[in-house]
C-alpha atoms as a PDB file:
ATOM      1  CA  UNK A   1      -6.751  14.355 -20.807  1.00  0.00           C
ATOM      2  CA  UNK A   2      -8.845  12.453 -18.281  1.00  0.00           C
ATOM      3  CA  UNK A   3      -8.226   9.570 -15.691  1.00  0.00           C
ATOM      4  CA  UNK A   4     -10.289   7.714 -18.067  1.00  0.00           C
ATOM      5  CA  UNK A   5      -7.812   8.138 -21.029  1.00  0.00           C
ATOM      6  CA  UNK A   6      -4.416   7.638 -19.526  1.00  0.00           C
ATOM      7  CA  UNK A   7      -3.625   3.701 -19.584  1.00  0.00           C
ATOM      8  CA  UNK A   8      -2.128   2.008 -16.513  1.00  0.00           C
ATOM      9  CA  UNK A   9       1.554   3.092 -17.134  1.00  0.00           C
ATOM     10  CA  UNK A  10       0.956   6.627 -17.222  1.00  0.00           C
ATOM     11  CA  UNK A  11      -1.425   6.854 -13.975  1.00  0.00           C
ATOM     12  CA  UNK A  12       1.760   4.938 -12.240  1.00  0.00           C
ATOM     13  CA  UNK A  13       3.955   6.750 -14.014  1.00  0.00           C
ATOM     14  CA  UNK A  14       2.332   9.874 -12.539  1.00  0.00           C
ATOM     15  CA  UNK A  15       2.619   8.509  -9.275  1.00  0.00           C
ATOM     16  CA  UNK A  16       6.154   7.839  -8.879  1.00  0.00           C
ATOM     17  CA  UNK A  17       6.873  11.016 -10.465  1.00  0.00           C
ATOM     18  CA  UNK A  18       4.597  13.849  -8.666  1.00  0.00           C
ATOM     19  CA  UNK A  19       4.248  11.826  -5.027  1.00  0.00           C
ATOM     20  CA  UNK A  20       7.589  10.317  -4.668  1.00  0.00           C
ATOM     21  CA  UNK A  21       9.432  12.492  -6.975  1.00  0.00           C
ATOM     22  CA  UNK A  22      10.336   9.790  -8.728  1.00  0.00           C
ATOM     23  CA  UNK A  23      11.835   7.224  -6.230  1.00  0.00           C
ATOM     24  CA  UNK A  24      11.040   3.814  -7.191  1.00  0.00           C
ATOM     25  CA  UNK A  25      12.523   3.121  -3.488  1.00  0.00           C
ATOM     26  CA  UNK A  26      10.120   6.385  -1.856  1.00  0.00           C
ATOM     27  CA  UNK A  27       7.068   4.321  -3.271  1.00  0.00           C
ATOM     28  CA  UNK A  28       7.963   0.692  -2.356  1.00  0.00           C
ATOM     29  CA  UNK A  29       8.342   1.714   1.450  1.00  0.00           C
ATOM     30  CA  UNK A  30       4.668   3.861   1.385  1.00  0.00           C
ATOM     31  CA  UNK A  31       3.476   0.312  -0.063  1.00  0.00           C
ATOM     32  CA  UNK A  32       5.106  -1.694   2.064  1.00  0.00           C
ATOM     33  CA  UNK A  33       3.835   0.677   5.344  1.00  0.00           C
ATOM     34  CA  UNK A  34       0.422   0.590   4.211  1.00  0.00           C
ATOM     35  CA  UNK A  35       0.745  -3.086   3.590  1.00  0.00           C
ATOM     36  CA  UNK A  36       1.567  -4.118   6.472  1.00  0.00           C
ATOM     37  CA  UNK A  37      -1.150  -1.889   8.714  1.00  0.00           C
ATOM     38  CA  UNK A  38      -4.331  -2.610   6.476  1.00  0.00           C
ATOM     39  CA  UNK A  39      -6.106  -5.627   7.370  1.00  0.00           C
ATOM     40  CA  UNK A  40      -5.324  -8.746   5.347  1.00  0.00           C
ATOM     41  CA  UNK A  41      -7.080  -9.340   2.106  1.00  0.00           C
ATOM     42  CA  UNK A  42      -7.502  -5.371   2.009  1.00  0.00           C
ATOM     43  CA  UNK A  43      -6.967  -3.758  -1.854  1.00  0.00           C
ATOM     44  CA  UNK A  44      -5.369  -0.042  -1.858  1.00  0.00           C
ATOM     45  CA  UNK A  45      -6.108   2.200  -4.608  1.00  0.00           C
ATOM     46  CA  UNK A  46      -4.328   5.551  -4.988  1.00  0.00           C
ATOM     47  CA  UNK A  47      -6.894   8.199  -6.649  1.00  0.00           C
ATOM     48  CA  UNK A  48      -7.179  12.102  -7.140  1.00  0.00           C
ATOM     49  CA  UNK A  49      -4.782  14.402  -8.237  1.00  0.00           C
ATOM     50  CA  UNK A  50      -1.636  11.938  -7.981  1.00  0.00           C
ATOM     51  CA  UNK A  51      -2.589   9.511 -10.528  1.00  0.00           C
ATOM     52  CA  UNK A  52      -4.195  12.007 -13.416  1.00  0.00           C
ATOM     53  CA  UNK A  53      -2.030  14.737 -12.510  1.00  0.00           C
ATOM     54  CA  UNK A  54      -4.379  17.606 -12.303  1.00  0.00           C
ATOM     55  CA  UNK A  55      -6.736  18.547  -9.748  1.00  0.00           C
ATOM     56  CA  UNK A  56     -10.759  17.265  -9.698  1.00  0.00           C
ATOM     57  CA  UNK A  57     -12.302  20.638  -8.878  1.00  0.00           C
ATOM     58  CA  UNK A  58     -10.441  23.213 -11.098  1.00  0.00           C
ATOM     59  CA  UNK A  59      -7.748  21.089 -13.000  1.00  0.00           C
ATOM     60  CA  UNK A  60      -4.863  22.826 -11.188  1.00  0.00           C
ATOM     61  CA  UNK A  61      -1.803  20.820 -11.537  1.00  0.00           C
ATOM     62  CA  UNK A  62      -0.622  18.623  -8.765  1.00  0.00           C
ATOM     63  CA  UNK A  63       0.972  20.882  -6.481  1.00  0.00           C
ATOM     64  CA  UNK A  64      -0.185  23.691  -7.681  1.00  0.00           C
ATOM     65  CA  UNK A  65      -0.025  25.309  -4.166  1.00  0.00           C
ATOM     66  CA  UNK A  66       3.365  24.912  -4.319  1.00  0.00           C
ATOM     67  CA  UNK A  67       5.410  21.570  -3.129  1.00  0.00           C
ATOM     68  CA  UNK A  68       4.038  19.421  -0.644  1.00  0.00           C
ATOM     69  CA  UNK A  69       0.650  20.848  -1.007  1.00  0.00           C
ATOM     70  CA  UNK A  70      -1.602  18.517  -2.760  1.00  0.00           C
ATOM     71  CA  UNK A  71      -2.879  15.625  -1.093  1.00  0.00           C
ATOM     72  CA  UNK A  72      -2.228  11.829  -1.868  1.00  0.00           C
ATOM     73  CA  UNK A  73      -5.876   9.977  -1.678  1.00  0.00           C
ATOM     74  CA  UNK A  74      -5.929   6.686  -0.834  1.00  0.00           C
ATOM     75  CA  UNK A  75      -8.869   4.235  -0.515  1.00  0.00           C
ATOM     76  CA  UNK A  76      -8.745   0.744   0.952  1.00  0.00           C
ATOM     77  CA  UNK A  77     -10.761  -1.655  -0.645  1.00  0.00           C
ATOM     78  CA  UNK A  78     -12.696  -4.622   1.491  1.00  0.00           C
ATOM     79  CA  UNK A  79     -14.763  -5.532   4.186  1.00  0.00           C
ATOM     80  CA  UNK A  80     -12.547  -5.629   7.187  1.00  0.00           C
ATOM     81  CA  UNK A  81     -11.153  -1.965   6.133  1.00  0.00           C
ATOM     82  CA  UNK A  82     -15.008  -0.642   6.104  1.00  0.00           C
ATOM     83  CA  UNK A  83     -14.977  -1.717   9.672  1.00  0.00           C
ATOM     84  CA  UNK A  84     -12.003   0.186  11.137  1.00  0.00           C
ATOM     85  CA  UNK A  85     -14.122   3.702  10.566  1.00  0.00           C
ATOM     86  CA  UNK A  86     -16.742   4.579  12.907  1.00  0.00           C
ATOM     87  CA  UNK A  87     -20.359   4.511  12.096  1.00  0.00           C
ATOM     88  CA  UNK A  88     -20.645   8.396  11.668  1.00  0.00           C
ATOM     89  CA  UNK A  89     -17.907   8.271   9.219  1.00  0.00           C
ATOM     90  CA  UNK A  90     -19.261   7.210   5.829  1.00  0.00           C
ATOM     91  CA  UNK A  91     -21.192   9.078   3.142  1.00  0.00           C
ATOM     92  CA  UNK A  92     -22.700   6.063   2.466  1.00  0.00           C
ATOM     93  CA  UNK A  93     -23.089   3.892   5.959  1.00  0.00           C
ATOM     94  CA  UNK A  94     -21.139   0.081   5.596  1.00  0.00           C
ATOM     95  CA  UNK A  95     -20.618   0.587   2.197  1.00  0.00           C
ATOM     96  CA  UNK A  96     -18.098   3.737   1.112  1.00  0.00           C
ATOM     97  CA  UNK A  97     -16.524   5.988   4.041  1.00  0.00           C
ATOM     98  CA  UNK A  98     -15.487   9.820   3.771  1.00  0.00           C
ATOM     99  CA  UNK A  99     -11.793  10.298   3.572  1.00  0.00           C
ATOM    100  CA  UNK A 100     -10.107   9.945   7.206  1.00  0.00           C
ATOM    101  CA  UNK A 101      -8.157  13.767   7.090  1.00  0.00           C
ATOM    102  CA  UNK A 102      -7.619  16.561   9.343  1.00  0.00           C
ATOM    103  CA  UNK A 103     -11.187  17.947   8.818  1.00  0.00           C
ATOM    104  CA  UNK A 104     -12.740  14.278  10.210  1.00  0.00           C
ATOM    105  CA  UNK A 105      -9.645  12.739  12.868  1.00  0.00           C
ATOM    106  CA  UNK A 106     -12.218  10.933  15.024  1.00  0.00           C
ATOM    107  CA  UNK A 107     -13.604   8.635  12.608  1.00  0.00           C
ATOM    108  CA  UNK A 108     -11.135   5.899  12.122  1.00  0.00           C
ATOM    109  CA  UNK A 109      -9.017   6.230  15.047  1.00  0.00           C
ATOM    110  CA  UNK A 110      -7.496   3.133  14.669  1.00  0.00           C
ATOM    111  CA  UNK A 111      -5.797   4.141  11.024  1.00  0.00           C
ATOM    112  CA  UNK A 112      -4.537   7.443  12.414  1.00  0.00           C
ATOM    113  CA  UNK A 113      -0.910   6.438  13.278  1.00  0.00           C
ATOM    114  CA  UNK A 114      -0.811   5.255   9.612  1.00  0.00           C
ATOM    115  CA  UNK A 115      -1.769   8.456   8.278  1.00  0.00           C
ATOM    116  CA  UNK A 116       1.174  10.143  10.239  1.00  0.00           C
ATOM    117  CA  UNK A 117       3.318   7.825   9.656  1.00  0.00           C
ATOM    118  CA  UNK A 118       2.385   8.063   5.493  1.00  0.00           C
ATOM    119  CA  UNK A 119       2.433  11.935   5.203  1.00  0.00           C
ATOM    120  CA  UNK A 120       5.977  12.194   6.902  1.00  0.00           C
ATOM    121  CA  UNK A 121       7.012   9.522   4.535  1.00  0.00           C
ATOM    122  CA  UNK A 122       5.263  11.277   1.559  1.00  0.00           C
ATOM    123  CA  UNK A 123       5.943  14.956   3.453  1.00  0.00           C
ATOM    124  CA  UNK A 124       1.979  15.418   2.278  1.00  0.00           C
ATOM    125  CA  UNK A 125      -1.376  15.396   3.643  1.00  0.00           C
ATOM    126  CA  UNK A 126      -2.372  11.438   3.179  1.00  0.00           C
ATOM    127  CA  UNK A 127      -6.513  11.206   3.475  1.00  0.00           C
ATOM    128  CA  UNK A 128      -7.884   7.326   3.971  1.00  0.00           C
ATOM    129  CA  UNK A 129     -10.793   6.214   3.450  1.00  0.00           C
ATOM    130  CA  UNK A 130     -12.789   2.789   2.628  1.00  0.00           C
ATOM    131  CA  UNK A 131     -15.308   1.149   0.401  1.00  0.00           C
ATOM    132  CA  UNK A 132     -16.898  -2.073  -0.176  1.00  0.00           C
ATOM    133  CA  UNK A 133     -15.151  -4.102  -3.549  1.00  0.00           C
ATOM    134  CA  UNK A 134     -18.611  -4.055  -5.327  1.00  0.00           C
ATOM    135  CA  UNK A 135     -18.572   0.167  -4.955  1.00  0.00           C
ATOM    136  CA  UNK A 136     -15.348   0.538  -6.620  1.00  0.00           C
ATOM    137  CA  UNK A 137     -17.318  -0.881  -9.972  1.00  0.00           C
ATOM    138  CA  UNK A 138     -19.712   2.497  -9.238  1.00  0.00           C
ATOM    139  CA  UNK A 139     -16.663   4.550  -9.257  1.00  0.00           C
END
């Protein structure tokens, strides 16, 4: 079944379940963390793996690679997010940014202590990365 098909419940059902094992409490304080570090007015969106439950490129099941192994994808959503990533980090400059992660560390330094701070909470890689509102429509 694709992203596409599952309704609203089941994507956040998915969530709790595969990232936070199923702590209502787990996913509260990664909200609450990345609330309070994202600039104001900023949207967060959770994608991949974690919300359909199977992998993009082969359709492995989350954690497939055994626990802990697949990452949690998050994108923030606005203007003053695009701006905390440097001007080498987008795929598409000012408007959508590739995924802050271990392979690309320089290229929002700023969001870094976040993304430690969110994969010991989550005991997963955590990649970040930002887009315009009106790109999330192209999605």
């Amino acid at each position: 079944m694709g992203a596409c098909a599952l309704t609203d419940e089941e994507k956040r059902a998915n969530v709790l379940r595969l990232a936070f094992g199923g702590d209502e409490e787990r996913l509260n304080d990664f909200l609450r963390v990345l609330r309070q570090e994202i600039p104001p007015g900023t949207a967060v969106v959770l994608r991949g793996s974690a919300v359909t439950g199977r992998r993009f490129k082969d359709d492995a099941p989350f954690d497939a690679d055994g626990p802990g192994t697949s990452d949690l994808d998050v994108t923030l959503v606005g203007w003053q997010a695009i701006g905390l990533f440097t001007v080498t980090g987008f795929f598409i400059p000012g408007v959508h940014s590739r995924p802050l992660s271990d392979d690309d560390p320089g290229i929002a330094p700023t969001l870094v202590p976040l993304r430690e701070t969110l994969m010991v909470m989550t005991g997963r890689p955590v990649n970040i990365q930002a887009t315009r509102p009106a790109a999330m429509k192209f999605r």
